[in-house]
C-alpha atoms as a PDB file:
ATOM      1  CA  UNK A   1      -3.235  -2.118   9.926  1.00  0.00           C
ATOM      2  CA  UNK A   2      -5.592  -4.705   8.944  1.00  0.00           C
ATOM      3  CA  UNK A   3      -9.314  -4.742  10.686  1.00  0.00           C
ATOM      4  CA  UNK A   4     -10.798  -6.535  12.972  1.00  0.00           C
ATOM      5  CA  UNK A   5     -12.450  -9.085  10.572  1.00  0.00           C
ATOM      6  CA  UNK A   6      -9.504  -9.603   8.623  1.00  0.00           C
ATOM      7  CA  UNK A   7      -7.163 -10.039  11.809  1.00  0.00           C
ATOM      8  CA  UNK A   8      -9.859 -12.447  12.832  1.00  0.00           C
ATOM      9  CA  UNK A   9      -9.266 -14.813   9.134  1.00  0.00           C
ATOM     10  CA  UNK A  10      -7.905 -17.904   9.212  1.00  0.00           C
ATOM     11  CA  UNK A  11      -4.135 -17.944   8.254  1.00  0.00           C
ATOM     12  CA  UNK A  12      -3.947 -14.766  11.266  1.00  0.00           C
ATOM     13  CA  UNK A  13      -5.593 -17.609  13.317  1.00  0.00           C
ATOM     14  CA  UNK A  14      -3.033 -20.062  12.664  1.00  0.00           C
ATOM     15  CA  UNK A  15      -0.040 -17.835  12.932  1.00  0.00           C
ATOM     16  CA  UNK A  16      -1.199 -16.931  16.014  1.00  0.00           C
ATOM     17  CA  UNK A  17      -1.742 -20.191  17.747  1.00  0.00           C
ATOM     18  CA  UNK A  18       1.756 -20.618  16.295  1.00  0.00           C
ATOM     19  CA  UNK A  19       3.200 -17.649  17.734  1.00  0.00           C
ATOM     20  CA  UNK A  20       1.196 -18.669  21.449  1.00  0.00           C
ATOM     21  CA  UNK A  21       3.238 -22.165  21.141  1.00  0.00           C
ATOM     22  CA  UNK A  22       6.691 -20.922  20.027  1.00  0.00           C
ATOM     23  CA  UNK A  23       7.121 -17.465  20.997  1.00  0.00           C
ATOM     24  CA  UNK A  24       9.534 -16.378  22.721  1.00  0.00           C
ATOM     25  CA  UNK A  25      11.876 -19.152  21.764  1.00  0.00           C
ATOM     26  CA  UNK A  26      12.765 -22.006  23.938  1.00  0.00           C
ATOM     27  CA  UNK A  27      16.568 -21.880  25.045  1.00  0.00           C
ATOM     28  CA  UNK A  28      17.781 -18.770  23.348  1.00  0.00           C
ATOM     29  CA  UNK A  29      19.391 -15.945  24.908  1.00  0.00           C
ATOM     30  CA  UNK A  30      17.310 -13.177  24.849  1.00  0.00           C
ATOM     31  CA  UNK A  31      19.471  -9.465  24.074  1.00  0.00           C
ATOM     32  CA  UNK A  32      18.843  -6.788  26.628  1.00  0.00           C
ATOM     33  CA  UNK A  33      15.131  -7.728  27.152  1.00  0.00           C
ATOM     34  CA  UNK A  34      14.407  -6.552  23.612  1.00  0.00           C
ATOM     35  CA  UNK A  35      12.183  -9.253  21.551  1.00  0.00           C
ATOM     36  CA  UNK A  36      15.163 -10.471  20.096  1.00  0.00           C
ATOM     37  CA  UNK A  37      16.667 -13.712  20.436  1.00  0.00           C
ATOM     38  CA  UNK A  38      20.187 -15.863  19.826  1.00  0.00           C
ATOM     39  CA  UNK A  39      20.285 -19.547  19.240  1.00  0.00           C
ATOM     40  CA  UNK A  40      22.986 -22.346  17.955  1.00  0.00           C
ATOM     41  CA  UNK A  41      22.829 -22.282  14.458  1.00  0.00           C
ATOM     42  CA  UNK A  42      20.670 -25.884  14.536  1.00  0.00           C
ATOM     43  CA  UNK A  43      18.030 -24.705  17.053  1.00  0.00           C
ATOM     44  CA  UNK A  44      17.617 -21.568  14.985  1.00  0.00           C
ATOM     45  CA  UNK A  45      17.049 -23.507  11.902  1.00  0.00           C
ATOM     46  CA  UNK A  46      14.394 -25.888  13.995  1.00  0.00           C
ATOM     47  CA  UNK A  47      12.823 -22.714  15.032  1.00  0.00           C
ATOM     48  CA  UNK A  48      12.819 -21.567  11.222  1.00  0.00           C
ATOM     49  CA  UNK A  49      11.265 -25.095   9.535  1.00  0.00           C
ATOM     50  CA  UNK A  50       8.397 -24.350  12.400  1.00  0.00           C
ATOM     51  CA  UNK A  51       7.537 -20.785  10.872  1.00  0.00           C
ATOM     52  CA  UNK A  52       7.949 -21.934   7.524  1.00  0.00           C
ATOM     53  CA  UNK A  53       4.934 -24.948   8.355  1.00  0.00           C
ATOM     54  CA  UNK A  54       2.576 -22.169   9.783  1.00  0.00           C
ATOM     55  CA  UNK A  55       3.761 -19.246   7.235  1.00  0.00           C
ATOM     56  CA  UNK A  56       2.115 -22.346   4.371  1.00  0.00           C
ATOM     57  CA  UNK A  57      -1.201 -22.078   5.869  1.00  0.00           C
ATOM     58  CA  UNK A  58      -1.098 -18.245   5.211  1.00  0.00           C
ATOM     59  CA  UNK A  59       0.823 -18.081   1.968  1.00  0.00           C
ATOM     60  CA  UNK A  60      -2.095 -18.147  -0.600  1.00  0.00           C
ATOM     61  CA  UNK A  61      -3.863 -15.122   1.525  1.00  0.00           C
ATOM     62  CA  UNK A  62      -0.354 -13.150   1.642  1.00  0.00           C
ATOM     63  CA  UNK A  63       0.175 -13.516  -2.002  1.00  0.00           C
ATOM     64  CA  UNK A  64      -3.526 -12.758  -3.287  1.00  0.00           C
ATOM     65  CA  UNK A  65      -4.207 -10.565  -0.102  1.00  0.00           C
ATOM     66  CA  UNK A  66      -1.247  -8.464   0.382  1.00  0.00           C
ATOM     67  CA  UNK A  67       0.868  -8.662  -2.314  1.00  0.00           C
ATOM     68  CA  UNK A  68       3.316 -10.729  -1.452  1.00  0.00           C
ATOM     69  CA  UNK A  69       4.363  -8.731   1.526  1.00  0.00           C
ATOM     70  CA  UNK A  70       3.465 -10.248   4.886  1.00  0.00           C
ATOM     71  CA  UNK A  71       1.043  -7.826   6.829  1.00  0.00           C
ATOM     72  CA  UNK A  72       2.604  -6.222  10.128  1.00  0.00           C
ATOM     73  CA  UNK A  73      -0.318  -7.593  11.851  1.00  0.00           C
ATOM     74  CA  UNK A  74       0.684 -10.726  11.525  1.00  0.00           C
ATOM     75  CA  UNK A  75       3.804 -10.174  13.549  1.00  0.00           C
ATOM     76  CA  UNK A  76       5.835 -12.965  11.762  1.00  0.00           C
ATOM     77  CA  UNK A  77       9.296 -13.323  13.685  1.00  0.00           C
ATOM     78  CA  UNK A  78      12.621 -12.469  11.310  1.00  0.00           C
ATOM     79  CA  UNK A  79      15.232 -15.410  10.899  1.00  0.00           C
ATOM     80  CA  UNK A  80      18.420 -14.874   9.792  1.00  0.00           C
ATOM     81  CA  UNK A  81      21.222 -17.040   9.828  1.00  0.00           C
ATOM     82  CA  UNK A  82      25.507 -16.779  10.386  1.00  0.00           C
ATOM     83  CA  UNK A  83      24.818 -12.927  11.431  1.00  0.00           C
ATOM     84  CA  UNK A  84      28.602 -11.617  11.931  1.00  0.00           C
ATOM     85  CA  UNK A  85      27.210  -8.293  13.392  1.00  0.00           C
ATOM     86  CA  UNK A  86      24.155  -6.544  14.559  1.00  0.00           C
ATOM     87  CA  UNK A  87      23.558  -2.830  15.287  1.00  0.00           C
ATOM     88  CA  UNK A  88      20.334  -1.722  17.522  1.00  0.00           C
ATOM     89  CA  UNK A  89      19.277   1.670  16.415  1.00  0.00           C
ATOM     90  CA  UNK A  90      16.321   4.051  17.333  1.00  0.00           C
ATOM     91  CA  UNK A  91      14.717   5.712  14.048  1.00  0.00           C
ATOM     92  CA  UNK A  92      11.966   8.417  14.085  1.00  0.00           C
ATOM     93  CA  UNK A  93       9.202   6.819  12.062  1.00  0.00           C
ATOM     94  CA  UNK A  94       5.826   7.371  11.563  1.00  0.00           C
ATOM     95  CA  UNK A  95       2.826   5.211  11.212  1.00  0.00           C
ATOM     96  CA  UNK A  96       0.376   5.995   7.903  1.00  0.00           C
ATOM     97  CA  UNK A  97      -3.271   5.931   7.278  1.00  0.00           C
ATOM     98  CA  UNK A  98      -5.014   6.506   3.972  1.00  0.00           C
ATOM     99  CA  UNK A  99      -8.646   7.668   3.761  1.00  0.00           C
ATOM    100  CA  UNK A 100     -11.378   9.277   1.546  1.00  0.00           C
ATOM    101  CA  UNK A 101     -14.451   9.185   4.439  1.00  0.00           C
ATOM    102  CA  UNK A 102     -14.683  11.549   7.478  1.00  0.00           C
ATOM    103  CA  UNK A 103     -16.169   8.965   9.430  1.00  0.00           C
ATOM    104  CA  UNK A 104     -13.785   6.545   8.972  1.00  0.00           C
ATOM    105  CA  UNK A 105     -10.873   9.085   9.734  1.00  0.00           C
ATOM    106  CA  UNK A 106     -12.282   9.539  12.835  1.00  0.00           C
ATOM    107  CA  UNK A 107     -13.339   6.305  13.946  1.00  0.00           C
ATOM    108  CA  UNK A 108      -9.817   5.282  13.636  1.00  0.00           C
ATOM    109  CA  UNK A 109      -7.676   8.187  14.649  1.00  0.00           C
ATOM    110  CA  UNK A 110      -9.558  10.151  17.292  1.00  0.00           C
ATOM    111  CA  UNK A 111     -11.370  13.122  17.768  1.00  0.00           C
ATOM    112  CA  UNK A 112     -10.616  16.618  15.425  1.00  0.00           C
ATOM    113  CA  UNK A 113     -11.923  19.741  15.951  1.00  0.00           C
ATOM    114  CA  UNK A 114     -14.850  21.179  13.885  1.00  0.00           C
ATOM    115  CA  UNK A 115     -12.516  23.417  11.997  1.00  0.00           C
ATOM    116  CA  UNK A 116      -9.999  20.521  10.333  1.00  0.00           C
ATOM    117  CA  UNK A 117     -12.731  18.457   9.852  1.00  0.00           C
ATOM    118  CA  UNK A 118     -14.585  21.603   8.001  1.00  0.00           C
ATOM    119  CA  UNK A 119     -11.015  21.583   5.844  1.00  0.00           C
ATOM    120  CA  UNK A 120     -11.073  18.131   5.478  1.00  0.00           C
ATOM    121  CA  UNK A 121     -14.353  18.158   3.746  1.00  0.00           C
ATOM    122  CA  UNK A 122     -13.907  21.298   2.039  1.00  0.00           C
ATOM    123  CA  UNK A 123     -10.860  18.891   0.559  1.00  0.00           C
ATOM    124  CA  UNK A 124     -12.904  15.878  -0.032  1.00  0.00           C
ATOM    125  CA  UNK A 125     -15.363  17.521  -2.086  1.00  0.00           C
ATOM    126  CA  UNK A 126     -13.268  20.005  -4.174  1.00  0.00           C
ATOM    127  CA  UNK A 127     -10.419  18.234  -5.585  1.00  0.00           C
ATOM    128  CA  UNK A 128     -10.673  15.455  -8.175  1.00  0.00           C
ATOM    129  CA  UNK A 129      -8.913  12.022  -6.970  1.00  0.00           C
ATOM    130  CA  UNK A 130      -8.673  13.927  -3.230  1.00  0.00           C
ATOM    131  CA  UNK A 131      -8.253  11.551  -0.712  1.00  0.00           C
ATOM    132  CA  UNK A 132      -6.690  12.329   3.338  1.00  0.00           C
ATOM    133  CA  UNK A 133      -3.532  10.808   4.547  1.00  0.00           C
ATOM    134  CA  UNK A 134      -2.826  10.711   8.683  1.00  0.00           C
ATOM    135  CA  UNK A 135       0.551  10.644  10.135  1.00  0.00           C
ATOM    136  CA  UNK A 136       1.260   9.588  13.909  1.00  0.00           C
ATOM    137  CA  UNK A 137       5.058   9.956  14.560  1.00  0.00           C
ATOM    138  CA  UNK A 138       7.179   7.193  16.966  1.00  0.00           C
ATOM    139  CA  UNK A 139      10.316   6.018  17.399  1.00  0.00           C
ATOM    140  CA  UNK A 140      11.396   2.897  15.986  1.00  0.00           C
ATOM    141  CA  UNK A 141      13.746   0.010  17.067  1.00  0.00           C
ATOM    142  CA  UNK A 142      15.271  -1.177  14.200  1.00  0.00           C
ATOM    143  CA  UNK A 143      18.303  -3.768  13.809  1.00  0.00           C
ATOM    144  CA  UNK A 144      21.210  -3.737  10.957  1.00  0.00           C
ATOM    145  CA  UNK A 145      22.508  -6.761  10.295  1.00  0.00           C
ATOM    146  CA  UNK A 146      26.012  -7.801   8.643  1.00  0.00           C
ATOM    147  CA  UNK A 147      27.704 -10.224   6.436  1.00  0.00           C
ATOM    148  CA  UNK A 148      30.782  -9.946   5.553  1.00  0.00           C
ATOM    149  CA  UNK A 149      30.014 -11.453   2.122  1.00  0.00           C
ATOM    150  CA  UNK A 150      27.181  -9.221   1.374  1.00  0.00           C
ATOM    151  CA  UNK A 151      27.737  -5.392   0.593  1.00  0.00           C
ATOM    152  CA  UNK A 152      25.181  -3.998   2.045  1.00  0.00           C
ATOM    153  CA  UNK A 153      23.736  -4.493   5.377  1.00  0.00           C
ATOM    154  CA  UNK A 154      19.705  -5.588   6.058  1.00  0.00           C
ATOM    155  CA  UNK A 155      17.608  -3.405   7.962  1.00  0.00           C
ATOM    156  CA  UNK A 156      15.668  -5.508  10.299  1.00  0.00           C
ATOM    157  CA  UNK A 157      12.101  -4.042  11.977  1.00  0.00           C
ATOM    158  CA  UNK A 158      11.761  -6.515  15.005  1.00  0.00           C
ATOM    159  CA  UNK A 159      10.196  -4.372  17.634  1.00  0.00           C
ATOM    160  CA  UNK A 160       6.569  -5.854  17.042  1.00  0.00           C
ATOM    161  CA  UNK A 161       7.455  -9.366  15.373  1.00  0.00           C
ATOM    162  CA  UNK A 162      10.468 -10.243  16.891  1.00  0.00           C
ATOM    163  CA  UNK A 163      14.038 -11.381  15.553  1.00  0.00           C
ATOM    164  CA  UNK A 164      15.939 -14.866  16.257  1.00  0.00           C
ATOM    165  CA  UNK A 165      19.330 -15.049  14.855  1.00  0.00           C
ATOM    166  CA  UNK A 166      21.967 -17.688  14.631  1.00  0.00           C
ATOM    167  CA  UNK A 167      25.912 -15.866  15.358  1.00  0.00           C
ATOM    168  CA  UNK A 168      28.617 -16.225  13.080  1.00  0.00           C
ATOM    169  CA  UNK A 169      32.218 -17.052  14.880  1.00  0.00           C
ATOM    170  CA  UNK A 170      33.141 -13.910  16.910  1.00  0.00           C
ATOM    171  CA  UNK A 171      29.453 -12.210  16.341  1.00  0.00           C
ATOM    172  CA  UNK A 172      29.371  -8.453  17.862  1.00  0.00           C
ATOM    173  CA  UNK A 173      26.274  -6.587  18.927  1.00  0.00           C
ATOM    174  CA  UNK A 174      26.603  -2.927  18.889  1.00  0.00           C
ATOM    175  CA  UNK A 175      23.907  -0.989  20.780  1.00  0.00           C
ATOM    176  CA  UNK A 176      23.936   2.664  19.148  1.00  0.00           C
ATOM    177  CA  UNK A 177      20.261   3.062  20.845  1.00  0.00           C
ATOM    178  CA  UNK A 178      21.482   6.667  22.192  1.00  0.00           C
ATOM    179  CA  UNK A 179      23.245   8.263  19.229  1.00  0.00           C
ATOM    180  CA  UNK A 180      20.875  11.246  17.745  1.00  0.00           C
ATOM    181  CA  UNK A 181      20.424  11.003  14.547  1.00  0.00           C
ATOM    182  CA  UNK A 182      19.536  13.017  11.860  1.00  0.00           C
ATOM    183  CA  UNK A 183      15.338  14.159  12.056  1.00  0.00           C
ATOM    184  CA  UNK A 184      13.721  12.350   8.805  1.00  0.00           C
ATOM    185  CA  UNK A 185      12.200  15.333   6.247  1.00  0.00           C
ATOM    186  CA  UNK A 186       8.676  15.096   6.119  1.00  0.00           C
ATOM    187  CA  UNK A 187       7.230  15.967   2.685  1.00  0.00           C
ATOM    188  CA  UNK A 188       3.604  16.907   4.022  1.00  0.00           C
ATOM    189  CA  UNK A 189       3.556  20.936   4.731  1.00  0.00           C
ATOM    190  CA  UNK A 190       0.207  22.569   5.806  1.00  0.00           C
ATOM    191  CA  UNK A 191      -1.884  19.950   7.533  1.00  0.00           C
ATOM    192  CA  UNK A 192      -5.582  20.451   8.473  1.00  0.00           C
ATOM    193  CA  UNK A 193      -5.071  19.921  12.370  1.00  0.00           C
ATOM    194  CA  UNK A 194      -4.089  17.099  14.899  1.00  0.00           C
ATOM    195  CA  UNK A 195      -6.032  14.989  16.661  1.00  0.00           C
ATOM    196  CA  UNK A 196      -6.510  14.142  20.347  1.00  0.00           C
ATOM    197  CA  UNK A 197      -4.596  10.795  19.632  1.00  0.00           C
ATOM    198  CA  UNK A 198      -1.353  12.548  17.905  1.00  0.00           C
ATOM    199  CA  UNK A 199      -2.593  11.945  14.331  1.00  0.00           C
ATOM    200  CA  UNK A 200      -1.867  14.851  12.204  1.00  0.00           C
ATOM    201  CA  UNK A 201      -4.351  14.949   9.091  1.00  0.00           C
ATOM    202  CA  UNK A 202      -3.386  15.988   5.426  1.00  0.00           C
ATOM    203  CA  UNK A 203      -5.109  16.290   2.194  1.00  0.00           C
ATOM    204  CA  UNK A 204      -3.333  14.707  -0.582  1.00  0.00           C
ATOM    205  CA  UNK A 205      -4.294  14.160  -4.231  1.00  0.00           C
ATOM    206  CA  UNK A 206      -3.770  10.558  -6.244  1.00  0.00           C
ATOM    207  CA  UNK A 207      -2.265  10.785  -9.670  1.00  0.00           C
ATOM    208  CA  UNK A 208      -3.667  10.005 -12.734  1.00  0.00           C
ATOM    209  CA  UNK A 209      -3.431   6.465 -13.773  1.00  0.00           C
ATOM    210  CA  UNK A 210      -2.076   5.368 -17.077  1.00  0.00           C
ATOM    211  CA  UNK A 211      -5.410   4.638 -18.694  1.00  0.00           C
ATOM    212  CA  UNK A 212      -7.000   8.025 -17.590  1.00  0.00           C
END
């Protein structure tokens, strides 16, 4: 998650007075109150040449900024087109935060109690390249989406930016919402503590880098 000042930059101005205009969409059938929207193929594509102006305004900060990869911040809407099926599935996720400062661990993940922050430090201060990593778990909407021509399907996070999709001839949504799936394996063991806002803190070490 980006802070305040960089949320507060230019191209996240722009998207947003984008998203204020065009979000939801105008004329598209929304599915099951979820942020997720179907249009005729030639509205969709409207809707998609509209992104694409704003999205130029931020392209030189996502490429230099963030690597290509558009921040979740942003909360860009996903367009895809001719989708022949979609499945709506929960996931157990979890958000991530990296840090090497106490302060800043706190400041953005809540209170800990003297004797995981006394680990923490103990961490910090031992272990060459230490740094802290905080896990929050939550359960994710996610969206799988299907072409016949294509082998695979794409896994689609919509839940924060939204999704607009044009249907293929006899397009089928399949809400699998309720089926339990299998608990993700979480490579962490032996955290410090938790916080009073469900982050769960652990020390980690970086590797060497190549010229080292």
């Amino acid at each position: 998650m980006a802070d305040e000042a960089e949320q507060g930059a230019l191209p996240g101005k722009r998207l947003e007075e984008w998203r204020s205009k065009f979000w939801p969409p105008v004329g598209m059938r929304q599915v099951d109150q979820l942020p997720i929207y179907v249009g005729e193929r030639d509205d969709v594509a409207a809707y998609a040449e509209t992104l694409s102006e704003a999205l130029l305004s931020a392209a030189d900060h996502i490429y230099d900024k963030c690597r290509g990869k558009p921040p979740r911040w942003m909360k860009i809407p996903k367009v895809h087109m001719d989708v022949e099926r979609m499945n709506i599935t929960t996931a157990q996720a979890k958000a991530s935060k990296k840090f090497t400062d106490l302060d800043d661990l706190t400041r953005r993940c809540g209170t800990f109690d003297g004797a995981t922050l006394s680990l923490a430090r103990e961490w910090l201060a031992n272990h060459r390249r230490a740094y802290l990593v905080a896990h929050r778990p939550f359960n994710d909407l996610r969206a799988y989406l299907f072409w016949e021509s294509r082998g695979e399907p794409e896994r689609v996070r919509f839940y924060e930016s939204g999704l607009v999709i044009s249907p293929a001839e006899a397009f089928l949504i399949q809400d699998q919402r309720a089926v339990q799936r299998r608990k993700r394996r979480d490579t962490l063991r032996e955290s410090f503590g938790i916080s009073d806002a469900n982050w769960t803190v652990f020390g980690r070490i970086a590797p060497d880098s190549p010229e080292s």
